[in-house]
C-alpha atoms as a PDB file:
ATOM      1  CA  UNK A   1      62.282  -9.707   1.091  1.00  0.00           C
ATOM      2  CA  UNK A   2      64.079  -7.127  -0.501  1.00  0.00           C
ATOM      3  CA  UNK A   3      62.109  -5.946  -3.776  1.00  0.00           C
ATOM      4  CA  UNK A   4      64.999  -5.161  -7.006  1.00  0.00           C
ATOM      5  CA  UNK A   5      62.705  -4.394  -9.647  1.00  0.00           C
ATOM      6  CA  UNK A   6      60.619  -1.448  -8.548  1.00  0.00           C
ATOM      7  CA  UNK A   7      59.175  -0.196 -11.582  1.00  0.00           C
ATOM      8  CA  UNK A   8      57.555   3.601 -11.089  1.00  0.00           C
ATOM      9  CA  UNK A   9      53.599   3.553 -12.859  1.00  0.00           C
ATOM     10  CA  UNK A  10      51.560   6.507 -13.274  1.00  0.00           C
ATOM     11  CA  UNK A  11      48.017   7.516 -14.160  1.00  0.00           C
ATOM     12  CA  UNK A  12      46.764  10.829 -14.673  1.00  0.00           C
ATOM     13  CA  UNK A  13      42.893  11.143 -14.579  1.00  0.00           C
ATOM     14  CA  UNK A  14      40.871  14.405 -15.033  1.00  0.00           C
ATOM     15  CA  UNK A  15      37.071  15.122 -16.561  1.00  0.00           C
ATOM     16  CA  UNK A  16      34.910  18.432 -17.028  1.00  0.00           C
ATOM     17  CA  UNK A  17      33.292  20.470 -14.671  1.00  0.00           C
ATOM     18  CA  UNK A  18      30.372  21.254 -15.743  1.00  0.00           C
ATOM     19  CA  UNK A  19      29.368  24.880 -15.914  1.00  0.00           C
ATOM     20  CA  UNK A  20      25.946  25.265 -15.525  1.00  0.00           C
ATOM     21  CA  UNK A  21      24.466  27.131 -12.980  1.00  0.00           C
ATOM     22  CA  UNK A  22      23.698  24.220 -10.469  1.00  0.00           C
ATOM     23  CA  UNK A  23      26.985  23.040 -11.155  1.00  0.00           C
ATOM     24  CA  UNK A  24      28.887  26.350 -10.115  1.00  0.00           C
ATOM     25  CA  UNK A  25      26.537  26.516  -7.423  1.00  0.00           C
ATOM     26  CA  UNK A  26      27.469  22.947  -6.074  1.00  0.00           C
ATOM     27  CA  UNK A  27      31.189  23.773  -6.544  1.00  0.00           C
ATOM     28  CA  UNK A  28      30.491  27.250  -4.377  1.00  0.00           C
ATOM     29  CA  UNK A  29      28.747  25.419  -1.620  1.00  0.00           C
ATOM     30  CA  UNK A  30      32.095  23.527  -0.966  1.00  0.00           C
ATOM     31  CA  UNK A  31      33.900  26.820  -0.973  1.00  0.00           C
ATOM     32  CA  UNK A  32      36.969  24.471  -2.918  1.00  0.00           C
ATOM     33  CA  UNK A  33      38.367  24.414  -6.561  1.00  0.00           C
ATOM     34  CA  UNK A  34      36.176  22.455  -8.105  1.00  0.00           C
ATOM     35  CA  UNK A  35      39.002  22.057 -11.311  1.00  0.00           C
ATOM     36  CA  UNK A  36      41.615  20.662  -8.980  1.00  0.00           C
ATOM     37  CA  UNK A  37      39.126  18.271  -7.187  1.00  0.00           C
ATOM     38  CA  UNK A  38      38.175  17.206 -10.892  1.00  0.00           C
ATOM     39  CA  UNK A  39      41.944  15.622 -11.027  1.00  0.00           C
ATOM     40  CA  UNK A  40      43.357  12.412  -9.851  1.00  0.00           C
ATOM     41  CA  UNK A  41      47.252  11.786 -10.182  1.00  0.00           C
ATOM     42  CA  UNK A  42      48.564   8.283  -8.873  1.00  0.00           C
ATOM     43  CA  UNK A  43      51.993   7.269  -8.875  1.00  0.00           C
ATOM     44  CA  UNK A  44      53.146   4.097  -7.439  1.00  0.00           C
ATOM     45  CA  UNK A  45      56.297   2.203  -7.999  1.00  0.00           C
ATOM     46  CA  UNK A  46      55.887  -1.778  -7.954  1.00  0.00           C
ATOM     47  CA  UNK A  47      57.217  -5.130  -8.588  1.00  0.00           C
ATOM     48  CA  UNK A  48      55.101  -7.293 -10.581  1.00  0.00           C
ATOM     49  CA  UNK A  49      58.248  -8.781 -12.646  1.00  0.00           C
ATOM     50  CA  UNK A  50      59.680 -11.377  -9.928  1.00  0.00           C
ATOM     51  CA  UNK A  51      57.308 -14.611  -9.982  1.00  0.00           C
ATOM     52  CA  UNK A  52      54.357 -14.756  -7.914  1.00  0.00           C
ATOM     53  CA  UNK A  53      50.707 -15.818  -8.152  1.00  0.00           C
ATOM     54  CA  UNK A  54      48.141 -13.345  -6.820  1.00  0.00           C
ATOM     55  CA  UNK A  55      48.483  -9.907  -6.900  1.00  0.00           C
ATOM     56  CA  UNK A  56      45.624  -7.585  -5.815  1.00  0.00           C
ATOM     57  CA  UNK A  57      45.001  -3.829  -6.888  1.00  0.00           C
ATOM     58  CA  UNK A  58      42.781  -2.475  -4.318  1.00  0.00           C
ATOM     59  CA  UNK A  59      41.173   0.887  -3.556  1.00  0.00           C
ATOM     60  CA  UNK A  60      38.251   2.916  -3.653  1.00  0.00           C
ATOM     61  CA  UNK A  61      35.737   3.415  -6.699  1.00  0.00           C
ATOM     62  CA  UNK A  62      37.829   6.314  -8.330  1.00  0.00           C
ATOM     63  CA  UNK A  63      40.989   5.605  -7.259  1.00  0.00           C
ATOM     64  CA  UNK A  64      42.295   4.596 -10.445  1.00  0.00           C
ATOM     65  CA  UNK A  65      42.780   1.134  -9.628  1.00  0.00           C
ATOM     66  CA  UNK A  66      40.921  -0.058 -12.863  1.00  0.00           C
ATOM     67  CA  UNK A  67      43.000   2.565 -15.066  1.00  0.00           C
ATOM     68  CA  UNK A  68      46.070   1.260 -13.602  1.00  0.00           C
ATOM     69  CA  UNK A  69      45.584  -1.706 -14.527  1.00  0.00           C
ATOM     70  CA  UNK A  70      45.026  -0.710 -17.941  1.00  0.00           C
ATOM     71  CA  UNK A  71      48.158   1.267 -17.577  1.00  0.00           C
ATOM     72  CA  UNK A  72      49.856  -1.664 -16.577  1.00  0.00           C
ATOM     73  CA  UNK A  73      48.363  -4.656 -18.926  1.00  0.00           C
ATOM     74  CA  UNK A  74      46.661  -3.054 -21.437  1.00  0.00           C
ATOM     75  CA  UNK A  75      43.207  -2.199 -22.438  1.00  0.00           C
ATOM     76  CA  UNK A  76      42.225  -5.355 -23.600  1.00  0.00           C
ATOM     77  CA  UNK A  77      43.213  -7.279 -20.084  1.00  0.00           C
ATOM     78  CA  UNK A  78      39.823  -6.916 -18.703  1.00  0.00           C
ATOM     79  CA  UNK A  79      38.496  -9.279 -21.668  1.00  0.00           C
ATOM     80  CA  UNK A  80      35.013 -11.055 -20.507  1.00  0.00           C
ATOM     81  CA  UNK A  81      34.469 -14.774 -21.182  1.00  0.00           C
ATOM     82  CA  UNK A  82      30.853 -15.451 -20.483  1.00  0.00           C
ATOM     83  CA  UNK A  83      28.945 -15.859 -23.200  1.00  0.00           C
ATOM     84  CA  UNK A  84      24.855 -14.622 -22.639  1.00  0.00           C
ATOM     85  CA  UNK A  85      23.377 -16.891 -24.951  1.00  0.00           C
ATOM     86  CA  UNK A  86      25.087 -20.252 -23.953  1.00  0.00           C
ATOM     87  CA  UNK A  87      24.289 -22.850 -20.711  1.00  0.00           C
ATOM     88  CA  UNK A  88      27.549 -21.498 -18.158  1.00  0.00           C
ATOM     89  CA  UNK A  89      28.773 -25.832 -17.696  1.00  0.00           C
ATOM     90  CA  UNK A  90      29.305 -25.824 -21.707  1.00  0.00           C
ATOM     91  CA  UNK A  91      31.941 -23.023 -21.835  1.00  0.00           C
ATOM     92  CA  UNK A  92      34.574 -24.272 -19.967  1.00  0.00           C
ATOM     93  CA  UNK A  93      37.567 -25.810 -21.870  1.00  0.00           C
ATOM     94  CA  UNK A  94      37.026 -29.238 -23.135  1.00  0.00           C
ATOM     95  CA  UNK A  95      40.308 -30.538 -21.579  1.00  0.00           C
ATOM     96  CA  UNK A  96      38.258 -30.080 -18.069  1.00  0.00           C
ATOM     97  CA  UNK A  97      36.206 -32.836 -16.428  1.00  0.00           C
ATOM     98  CA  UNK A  98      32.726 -32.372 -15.433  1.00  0.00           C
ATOM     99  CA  UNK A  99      34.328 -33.030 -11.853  1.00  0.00           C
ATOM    100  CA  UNK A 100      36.672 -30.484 -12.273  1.00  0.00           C
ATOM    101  CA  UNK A 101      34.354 -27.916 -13.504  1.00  0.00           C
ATOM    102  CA  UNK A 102      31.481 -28.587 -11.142  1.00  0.00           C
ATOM    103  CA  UNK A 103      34.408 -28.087  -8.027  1.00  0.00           C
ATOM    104  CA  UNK A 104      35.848 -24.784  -9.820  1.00  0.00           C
ATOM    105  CA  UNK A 105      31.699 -23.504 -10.032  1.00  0.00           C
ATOM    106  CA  UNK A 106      31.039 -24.084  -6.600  1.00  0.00           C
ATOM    107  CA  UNK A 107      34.655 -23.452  -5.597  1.00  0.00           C
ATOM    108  CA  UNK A 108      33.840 -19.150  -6.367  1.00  0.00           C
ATOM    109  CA  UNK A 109      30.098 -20.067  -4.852  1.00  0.00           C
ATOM    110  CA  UNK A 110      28.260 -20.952  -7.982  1.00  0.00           C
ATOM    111  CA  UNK A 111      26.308 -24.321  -6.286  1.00  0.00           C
ATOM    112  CA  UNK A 112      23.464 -23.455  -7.821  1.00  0.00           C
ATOM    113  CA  UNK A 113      23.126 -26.656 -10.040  1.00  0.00           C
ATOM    114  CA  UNK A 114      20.158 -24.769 -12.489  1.00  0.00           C
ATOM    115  CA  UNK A 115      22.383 -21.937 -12.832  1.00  0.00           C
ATOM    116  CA  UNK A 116      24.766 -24.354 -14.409  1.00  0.00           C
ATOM    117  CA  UNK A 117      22.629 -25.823 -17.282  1.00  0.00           C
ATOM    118  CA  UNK A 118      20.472 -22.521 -17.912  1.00  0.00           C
ATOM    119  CA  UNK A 119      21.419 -19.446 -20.425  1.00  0.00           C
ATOM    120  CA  UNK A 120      23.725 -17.273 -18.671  1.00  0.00           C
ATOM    121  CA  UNK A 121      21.619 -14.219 -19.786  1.00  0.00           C
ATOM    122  CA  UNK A 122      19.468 -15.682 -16.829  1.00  0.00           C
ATOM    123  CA  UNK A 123      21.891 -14.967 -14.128  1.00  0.00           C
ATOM    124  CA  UNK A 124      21.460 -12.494 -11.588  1.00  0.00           C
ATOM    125  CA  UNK A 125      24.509 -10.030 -11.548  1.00  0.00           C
ATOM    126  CA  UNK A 126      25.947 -11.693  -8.736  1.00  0.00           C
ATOM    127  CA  UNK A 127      25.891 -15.134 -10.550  1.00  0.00           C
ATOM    128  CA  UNK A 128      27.344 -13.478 -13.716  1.00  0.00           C
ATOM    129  CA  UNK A 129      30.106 -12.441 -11.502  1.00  0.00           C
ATOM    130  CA  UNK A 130      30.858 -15.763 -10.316  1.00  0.00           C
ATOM    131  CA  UNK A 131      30.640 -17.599 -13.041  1.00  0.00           C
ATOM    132  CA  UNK A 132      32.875 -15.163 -15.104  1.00  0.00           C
ATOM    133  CA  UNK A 133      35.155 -15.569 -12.430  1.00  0.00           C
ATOM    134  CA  UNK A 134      35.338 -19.389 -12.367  1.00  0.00           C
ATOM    135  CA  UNK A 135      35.681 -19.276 -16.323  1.00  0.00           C
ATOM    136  CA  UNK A 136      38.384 -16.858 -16.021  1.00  0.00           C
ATOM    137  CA  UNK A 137      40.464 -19.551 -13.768  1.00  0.00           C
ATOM    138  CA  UNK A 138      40.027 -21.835 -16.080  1.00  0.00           C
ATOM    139  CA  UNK A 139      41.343 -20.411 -19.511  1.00  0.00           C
ATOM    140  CA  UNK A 140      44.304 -22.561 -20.982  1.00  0.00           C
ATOM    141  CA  UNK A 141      47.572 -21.470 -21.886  1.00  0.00           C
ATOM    142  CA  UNK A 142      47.201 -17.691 -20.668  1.00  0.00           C
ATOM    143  CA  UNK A 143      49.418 -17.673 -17.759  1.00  0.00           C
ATOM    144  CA  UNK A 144      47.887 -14.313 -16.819  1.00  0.00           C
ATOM    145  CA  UNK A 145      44.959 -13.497 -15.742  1.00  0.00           C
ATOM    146  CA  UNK A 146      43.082 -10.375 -14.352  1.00  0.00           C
ATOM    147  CA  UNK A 147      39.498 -10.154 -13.030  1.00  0.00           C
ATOM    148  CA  UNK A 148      37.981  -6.417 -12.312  1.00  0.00           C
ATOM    149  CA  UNK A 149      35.526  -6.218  -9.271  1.00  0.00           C
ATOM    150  CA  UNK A 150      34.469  -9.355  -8.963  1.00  0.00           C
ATOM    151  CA  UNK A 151      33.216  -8.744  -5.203  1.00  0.00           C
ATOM    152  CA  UNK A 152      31.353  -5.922  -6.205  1.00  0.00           C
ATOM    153  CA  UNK A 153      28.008  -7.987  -6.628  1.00  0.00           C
ATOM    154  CA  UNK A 154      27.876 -10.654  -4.288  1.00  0.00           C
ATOM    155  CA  UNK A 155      27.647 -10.817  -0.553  1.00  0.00           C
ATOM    156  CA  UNK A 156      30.472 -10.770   1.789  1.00  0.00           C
ATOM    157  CA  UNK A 157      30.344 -14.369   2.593  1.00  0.00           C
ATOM    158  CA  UNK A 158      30.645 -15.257  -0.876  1.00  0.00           C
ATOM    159  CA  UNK A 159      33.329 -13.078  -1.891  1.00  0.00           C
ATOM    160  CA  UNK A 160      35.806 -14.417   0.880  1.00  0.00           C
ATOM    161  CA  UNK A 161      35.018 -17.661  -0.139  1.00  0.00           C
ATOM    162  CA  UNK A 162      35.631 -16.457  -3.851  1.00  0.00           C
ATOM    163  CA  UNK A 163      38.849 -15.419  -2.499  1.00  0.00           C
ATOM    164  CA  UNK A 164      39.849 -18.553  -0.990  1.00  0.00           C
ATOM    165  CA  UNK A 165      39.535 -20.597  -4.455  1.00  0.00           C
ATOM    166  CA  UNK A 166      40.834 -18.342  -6.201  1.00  0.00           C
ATOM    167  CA  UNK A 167      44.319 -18.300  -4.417  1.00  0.00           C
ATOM    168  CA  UNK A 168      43.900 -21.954  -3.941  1.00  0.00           C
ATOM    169  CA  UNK A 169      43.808 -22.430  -7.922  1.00  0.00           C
ATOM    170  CA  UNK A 170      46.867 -19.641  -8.674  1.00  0.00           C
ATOM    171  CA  UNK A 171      49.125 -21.738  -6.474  1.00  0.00           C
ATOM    172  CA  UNK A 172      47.883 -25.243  -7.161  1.00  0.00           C
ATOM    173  CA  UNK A 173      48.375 -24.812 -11.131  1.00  0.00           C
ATOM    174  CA  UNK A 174      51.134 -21.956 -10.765  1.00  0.00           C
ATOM    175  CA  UNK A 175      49.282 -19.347 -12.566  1.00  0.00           C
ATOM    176  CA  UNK A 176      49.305 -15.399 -12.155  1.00  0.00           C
ATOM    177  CA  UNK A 177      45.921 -14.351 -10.979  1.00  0.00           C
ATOM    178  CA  UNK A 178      45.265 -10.500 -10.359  1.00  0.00           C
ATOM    179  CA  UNK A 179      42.279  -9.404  -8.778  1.00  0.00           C
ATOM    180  CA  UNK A 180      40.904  -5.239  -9.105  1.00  0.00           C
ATOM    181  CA  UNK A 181      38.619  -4.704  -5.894  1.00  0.00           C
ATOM    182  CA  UNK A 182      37.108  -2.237  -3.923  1.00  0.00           C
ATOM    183  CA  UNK A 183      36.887  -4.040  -0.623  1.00  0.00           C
ATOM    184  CA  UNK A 184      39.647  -5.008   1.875  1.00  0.00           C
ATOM    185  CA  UNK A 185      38.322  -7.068   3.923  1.00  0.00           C
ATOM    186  CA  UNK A 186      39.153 -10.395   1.238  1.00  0.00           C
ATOM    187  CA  UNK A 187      42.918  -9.758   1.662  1.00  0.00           C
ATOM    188  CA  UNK A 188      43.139 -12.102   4.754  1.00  0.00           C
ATOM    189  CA  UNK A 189      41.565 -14.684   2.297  1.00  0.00           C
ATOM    190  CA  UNK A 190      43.285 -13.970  -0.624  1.00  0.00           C
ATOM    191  CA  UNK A 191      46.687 -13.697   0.998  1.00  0.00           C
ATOM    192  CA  UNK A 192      48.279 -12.088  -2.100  1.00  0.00           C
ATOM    193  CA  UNK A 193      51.895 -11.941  -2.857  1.00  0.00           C
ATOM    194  CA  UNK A 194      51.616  -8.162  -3.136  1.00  0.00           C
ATOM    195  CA  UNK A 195      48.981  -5.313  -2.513  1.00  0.00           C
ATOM    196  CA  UNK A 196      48.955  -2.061  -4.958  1.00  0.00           C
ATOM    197  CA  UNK A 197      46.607   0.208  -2.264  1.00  0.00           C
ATOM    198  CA  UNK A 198      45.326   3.017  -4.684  1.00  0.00           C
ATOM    199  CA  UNK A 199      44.349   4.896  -2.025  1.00  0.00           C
ATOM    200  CA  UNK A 200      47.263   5.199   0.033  1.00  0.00           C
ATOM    201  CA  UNK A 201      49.288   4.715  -3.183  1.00  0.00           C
ATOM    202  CA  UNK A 202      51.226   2.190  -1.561  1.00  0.00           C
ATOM    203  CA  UNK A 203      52.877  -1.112  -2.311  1.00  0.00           C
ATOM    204  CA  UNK A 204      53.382  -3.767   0.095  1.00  0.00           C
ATOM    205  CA  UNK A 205      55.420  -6.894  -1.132  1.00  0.00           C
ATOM    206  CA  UNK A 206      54.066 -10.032   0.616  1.00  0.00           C
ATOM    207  CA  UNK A 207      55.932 -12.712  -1.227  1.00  0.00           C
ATOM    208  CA  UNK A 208      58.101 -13.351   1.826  1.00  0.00           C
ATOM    209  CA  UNK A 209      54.729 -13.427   4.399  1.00  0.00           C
ATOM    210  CA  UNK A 210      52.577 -15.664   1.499  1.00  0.00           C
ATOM    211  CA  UNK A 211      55.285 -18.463   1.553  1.00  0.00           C
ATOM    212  CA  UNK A 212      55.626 -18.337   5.277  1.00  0.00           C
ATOM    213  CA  UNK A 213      51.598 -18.413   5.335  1.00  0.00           C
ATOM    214  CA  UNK A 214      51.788 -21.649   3.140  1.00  0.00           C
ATOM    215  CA  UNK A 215      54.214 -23.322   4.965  1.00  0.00           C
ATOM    216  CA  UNK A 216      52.677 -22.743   8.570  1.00  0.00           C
ATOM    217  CA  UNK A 217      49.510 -24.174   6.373  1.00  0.00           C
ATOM    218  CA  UNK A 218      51.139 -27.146   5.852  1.00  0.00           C
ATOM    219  CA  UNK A 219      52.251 -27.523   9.073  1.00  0.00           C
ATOM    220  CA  UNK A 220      49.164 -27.560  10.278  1.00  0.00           C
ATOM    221  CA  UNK A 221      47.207 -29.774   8.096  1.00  0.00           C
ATOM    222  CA  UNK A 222      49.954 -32.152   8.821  1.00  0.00           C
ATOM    223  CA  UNK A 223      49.661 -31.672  12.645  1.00  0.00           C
END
């Protein structure tokens, strides 16, 4: 699929080196310029105007994924919803069944009925996670909607299946869901309709291969 709207995006990242003797001993022992190691530049040109439903910004912790996204968004796009002082079942939209919200809970691996009823303060990090994520797929009338390192705390098992629902809810209710991760390996699972690699700054447009991937799909469940 030929992409039209390539729009260029860059992010310029640099802190202090710190000048203390350990520090300019550290810096020595790598016989390198500590300043220009100190810098990140990214540059990446994109498409994230034509329609699609998942996009995923992926690359190492420093890569300047989540500052690209910032970039990108804004600064207020990586908004939390969970609240620590209220039972995670009660702060989904009202509009939403209790069917619907127990499938979206266990959909991102949150089957842990006690988890549901308790304080979220109670969570582990992991559960936090989830259930941010699940609340985050569920916010009315925001067509967009980004979730930072949401694999970061749970197992492997669990993010791919996080994954999974959360592509299966993008394309069921035709939202825009874009996910900020460190790991690759949930790209099979999320089968997004374009990769930003921060650490090949790279951009691969997959709309073509998602809708092919959907329609073999259906092919097969109707085999």
């Amino acid at each position: 699929m030929p992409t039209t709207k390539l729009k260029k995006y860059e992010v310029h990242l640099k802190s202090d080196v710190v000048k203390s003797f350990r520090g300019v001993k550290a810096g020595q022992s790598l016989d390198i310029d500590m300043e220009k190691k100190s810098e990140h530049n990214l540059e990446i040109s994109a498409d994230i105007t034509t329609d699609y439903n998942v996009g995923l910004i992926v690359g190492a912790s420093g890569s300047g994924k989540t500052t690209l996204a910032e970039e990108i968004f804004g600064k207020d796009c990586f908004k939390t919803l969970l609240k620590n002082d209220e039972a995670v079942i009660d702060q989904f939209p009202k509009e939403y069944s209790y069917d619907e919200v127990a499938s979206m809970l266990s959909g991102v691996g949150l089957t842990s009925v006690p988890c549901w009823i308790r304080p979220a303060y109670t969570l582990s990090n992991g559960q936090k996670a989830r259930a941010e994520c699940a609340l985050q797929m569920a916010k009315n009338n925001i067509n967009l909607t980004i979730i930072d390192e949401w694999t970061s705390v749970v197992d492997r098992t669990v993010a791919k299946v996080m994954s999974h629902s959360i592509s299966k809810h993008a394309r069921k209710n035709n939202k825009k869901i874009i996910l900020v991760a460190c790991h690759y390996d949930i790209i099979e699972w999320l089968n997004p309709d374009w990769i930003i690699d921060c650490n090949k700054q790279s951009y691969e447009d997959r709309r073509e291969l998602s809708q092919n991937e959907k329609k073999k799909r259906k092919a097969q469940i109707h085999s």
